[in-house]
C-alpha atoms as a PDB file:
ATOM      1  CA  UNK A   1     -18.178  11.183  22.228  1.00  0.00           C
ATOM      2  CA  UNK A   2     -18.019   9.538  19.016  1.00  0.00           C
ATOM      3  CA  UNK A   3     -21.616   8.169  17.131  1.00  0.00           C
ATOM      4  CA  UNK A   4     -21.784   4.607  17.460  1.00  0.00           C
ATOM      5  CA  UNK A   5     -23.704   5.028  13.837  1.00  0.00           C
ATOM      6  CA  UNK A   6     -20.213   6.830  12.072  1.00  0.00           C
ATOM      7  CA  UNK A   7     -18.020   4.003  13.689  1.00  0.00           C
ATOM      8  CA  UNK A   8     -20.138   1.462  12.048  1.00  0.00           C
ATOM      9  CA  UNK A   9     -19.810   3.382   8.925  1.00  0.00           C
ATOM     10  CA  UNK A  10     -16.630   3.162   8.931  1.00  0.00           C
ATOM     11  CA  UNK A  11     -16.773  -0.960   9.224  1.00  0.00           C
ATOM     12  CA  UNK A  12     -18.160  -1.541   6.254  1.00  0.00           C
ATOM     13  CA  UNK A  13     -17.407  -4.134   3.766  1.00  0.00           C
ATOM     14  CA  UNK A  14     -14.611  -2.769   2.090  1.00  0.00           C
ATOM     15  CA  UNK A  15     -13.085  -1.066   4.962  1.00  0.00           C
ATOM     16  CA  UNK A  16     -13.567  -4.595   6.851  1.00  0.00           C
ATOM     17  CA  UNK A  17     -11.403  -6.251   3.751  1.00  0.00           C
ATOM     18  CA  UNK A  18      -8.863  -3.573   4.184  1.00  0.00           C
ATOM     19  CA  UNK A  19      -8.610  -4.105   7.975  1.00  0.00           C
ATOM     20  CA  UNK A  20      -8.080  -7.486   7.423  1.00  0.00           C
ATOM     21  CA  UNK A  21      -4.363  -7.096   6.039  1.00  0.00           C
ATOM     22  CA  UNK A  22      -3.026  -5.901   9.714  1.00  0.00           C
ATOM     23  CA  UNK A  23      -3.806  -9.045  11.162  1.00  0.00           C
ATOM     24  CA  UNK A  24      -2.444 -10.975   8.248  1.00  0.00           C
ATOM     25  CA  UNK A  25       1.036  -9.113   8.139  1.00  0.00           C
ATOM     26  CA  UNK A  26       1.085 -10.392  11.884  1.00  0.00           C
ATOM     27  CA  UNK A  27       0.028 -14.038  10.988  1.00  0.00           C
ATOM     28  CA  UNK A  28       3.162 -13.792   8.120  1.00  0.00           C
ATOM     29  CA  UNK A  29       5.520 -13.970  11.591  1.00  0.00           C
ATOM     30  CA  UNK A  30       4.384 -17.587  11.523  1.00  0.00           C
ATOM     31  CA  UNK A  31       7.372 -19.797   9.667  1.00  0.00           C
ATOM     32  CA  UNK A  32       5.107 -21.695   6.968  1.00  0.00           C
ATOM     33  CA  UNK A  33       5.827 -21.577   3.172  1.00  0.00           C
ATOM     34  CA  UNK A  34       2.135 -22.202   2.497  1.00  0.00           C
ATOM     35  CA  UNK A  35       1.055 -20.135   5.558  1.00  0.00           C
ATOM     36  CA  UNK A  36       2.863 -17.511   3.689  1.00  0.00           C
ATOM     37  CA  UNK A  37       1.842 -17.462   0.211  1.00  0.00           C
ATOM     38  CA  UNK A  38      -1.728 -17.453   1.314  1.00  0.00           C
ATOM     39  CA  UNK A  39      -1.405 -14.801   3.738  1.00  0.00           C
ATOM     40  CA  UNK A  40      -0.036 -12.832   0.939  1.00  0.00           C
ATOM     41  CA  UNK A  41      -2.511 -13.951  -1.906  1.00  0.00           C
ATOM     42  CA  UNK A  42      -5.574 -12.928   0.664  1.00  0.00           C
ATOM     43  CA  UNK A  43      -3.577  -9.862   1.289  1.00  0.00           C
ATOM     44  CA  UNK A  44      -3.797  -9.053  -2.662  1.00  0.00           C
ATOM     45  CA  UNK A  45      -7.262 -10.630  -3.376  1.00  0.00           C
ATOM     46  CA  UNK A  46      -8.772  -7.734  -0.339  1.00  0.00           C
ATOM     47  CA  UNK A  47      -6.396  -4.866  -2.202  1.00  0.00           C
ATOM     48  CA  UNK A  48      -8.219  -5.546  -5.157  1.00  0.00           C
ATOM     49  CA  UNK A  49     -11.686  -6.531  -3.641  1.00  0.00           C
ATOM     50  CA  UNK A  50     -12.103  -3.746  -1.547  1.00  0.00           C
ATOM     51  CA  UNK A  51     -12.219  -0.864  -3.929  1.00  0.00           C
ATOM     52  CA  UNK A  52     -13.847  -2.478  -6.343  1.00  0.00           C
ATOM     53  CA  UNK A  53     -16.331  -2.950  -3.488  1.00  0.00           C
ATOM     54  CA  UNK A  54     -16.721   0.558  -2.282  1.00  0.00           C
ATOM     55  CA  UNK A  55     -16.752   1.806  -6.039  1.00  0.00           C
ATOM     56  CA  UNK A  56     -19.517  -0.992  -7.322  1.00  0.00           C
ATOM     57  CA  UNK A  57     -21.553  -0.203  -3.729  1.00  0.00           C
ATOM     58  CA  UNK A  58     -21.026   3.229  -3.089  1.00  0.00           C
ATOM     59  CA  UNK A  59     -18.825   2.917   0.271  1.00  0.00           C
ATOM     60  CA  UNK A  60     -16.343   5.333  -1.152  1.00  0.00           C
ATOM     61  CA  UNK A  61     -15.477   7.771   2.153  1.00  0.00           C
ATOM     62  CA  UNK A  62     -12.455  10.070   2.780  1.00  0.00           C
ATOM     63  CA  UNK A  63     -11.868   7.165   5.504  1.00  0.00           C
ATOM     64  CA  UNK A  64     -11.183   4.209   3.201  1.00  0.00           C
ATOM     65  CA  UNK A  65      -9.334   6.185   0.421  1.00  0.00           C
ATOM     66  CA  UNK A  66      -6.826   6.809   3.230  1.00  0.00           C
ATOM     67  CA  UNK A  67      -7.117   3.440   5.113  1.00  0.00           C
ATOM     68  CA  UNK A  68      -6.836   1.506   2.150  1.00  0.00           C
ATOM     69  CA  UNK A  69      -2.946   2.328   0.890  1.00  0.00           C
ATOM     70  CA  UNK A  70      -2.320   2.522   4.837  1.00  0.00           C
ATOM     71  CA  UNK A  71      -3.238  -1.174   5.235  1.00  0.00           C
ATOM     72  CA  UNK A  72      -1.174  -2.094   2.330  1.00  0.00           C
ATOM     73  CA  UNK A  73       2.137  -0.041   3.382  1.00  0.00           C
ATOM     74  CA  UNK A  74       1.267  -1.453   6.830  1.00  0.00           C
ATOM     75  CA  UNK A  75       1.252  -5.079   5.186  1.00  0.00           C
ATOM     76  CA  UNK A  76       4.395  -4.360   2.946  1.00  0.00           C
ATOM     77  CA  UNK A  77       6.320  -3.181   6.166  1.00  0.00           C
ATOM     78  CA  UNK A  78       5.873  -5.696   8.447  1.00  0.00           C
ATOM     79  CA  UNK A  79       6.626  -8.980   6.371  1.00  0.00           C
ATOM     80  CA  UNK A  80       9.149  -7.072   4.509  1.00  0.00           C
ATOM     81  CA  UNK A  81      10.905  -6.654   8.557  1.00  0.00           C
ATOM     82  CA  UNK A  82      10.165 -10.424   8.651  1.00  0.00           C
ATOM     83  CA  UNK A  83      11.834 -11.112   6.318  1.00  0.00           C
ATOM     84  CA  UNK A  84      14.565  -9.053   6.832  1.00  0.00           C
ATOM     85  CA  UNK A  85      15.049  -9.747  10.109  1.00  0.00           C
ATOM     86  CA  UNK A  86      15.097 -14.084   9.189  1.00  0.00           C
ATOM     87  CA  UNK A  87      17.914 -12.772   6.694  1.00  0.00           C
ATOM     88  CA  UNK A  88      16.040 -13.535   3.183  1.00  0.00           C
ATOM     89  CA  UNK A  89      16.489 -10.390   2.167  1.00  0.00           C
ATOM     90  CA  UNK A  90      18.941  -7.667   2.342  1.00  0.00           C
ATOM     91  CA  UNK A  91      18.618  -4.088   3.800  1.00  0.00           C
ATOM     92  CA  UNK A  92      19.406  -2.758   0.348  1.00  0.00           C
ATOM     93  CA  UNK A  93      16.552  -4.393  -1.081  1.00  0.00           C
ATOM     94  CA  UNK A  94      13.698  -3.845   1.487  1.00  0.00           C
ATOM     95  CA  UNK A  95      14.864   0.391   1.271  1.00  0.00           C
ATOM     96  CA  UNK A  96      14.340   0.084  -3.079  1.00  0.00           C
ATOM     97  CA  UNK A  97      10.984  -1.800  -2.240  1.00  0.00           C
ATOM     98  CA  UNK A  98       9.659   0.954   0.098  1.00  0.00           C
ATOM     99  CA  UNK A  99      11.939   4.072  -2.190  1.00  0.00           C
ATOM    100  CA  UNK A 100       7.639   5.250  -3.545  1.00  0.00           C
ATOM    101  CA  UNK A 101       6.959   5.825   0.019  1.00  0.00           C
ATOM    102  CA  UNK A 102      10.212   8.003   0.245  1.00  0.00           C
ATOM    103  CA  UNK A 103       8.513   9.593  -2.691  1.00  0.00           C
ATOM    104  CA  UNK A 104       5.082   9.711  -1.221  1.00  0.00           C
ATOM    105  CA  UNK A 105       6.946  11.486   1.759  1.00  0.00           C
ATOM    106  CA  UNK A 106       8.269  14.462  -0.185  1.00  0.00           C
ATOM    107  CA  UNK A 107       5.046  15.192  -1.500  1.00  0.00           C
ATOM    108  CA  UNK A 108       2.990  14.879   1.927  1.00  0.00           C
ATOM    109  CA  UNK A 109       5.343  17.565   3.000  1.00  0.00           C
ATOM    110  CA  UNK A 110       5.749  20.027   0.033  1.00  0.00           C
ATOM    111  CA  UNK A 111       1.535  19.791   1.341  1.00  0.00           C
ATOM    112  CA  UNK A 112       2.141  20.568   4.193  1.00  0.00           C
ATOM    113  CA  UNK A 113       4.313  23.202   3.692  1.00  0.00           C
ATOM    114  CA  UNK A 114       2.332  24.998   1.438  1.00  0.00           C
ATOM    115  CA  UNK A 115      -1.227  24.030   3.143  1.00  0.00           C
ATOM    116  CA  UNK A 116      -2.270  22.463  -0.211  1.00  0.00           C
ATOM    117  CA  UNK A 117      -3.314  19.356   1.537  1.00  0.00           C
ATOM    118  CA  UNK A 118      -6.628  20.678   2.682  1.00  0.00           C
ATOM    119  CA  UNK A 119      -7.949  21.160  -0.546  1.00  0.00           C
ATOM    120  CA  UNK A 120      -6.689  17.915  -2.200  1.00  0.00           C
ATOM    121  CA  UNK A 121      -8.824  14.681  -3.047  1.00  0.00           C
ATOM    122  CA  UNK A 122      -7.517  11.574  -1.734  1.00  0.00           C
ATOM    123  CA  UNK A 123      -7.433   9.496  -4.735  1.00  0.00           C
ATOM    124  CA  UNK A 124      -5.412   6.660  -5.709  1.00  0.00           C
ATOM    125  CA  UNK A 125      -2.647   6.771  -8.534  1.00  0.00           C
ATOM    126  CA  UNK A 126      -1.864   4.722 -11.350  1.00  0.00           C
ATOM    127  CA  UNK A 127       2.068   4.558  -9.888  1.00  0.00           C
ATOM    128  CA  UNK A 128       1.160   3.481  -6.616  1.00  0.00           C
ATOM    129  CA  UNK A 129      -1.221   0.829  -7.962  1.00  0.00           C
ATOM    130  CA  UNK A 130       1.669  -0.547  -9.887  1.00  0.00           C
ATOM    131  CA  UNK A 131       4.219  -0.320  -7.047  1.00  0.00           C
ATOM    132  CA  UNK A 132       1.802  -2.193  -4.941  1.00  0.00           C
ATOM    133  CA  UNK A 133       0.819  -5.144  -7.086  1.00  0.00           C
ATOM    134  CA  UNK A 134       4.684  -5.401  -7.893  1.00  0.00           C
ATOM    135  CA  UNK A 135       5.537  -5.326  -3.900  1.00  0.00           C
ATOM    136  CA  UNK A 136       3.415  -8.263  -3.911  1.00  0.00           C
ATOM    137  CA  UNK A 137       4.396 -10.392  -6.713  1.00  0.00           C
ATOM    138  CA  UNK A 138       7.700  -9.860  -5.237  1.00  0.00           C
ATOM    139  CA  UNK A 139       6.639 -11.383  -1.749  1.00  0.00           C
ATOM    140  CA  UNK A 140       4.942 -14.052  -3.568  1.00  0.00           C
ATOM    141  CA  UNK A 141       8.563 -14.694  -5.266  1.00  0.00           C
ATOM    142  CA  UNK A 142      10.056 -14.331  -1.656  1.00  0.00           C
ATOM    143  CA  UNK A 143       7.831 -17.090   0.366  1.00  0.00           C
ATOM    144  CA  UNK A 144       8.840 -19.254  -2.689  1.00  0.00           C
ATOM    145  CA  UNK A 145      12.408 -18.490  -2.786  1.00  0.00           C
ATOM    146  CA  UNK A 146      11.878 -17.502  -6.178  1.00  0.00           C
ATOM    147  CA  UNK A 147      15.016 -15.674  -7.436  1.00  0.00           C
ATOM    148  CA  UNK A 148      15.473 -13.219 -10.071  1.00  0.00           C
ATOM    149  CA  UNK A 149      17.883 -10.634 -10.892  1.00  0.00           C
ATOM    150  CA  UNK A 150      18.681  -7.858  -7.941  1.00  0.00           C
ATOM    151  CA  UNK A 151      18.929  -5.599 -10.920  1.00  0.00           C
ATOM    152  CA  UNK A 152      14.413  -5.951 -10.837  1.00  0.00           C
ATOM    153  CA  UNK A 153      14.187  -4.643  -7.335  1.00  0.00           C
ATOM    154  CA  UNK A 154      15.765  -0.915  -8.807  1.00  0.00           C
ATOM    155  CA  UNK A 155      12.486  -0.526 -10.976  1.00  0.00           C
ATOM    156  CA  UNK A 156      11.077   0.327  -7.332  1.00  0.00           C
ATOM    157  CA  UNK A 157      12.746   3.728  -7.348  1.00  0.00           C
ATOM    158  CA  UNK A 158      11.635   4.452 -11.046  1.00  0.00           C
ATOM    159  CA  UNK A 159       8.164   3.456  -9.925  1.00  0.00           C
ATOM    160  CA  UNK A 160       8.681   5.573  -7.133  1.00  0.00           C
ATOM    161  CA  UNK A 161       9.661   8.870  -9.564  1.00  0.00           C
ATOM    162  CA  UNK A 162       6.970   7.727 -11.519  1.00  0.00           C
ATOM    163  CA  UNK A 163       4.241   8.302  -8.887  1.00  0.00           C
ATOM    164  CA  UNK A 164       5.972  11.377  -7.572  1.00  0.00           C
ATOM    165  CA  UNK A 165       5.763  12.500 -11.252  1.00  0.00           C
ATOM    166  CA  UNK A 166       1.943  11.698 -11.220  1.00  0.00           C
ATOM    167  CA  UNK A 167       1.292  13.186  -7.508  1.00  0.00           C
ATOM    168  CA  UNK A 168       2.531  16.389  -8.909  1.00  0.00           C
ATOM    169  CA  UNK A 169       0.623  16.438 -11.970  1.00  0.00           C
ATOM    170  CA  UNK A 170      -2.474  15.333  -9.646  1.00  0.00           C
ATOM    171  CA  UNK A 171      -2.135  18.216  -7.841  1.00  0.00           C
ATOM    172  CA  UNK A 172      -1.613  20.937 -10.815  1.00  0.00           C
ATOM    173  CA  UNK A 173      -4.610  19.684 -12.378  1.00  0.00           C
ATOM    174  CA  UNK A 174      -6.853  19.608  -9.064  1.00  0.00           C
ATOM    175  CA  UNK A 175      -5.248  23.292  -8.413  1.00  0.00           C
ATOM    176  CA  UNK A 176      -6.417  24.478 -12.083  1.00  0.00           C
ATOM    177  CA  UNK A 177      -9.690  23.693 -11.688  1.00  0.00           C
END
């Protein structure tokens, strides 16, 4: 049976803030420019509250390094399907927008292959910290119907080397030491 004192660990501020994006991806279902645009701008103020948060406080846990890039992938999915599915975006583009996680995959299992994962501090990356804030400057464009060149949505696969690139490197160095 679980201790009611870890599960209320686990709630903590920052953790709370990073909760907080699952119910706002489902809110984004909801048809309303402005709805939209500041479901997405709360959904970037907590990404960048929340670790700041559990680094100025001392809340950093195994728990939140984890939860927090889950709650963002788990915001990115779901109004990227929204808008997929209301046609304001094609396939081609949601698949460049997620290509880091394809990225993010092959590494998870060259870990798990080799058993490296054990060892390995969850940590966040400079590449994945760019490929986020871009994800959501490009929903921001979305609920606007900004447009720009479909040329701009390929820079999500170089990201997405990029932080393969840097995963690697992460886990020579940790490996070394």
């Amino acid at each position: 049976m679980p201790k009611w004192s870890n599960i209320f660990s686990m709630l903590n501020p920052p953790n709370s803030l990073s909760f907080l994006r699952a119910p706002l991806a489902l809110l984004f279902i909801i048809e309303n420019t402005t709805l939209r645009l500041v479901i997405v701008i709360l959904a970037m103020l907590s990404d960048c509250v929340d670790g700041y948060l559990a680094r100025r406080y001392h809340f950093t846990s195994r728990f939140g390094a984890i939860l927090d890039p889950m709650m963002d992938k788990f915001f990115v999915y779901v109004t990227l399907s929204v808008l997929l599915f209301e046609g304001q975006i094609a396939s081609w583009q949601a698949a460049t927008m997620l290509s880091r996680d394809f990225f993010l995959f092959l590494f998870l299992s060259y870990l798990g292959i080799t058993g490296a994962w054990r060892n390995l501090e969850v940590k966040a990356i400079r590449w994945g910290k760019v490929t986020t804030a871009a994800q959501f400057i490009v929903l921001i464009a979305l609920v606007l119907k900004i447009s720009f060149p479909p040329q701009l949505y390929y820079l999500f696969i170089l990201f997405g080397c990029f932080a393969f690139v840097e995963l690697l490197l992460f886990k020579k160095r940790a490996s070394s030491v």
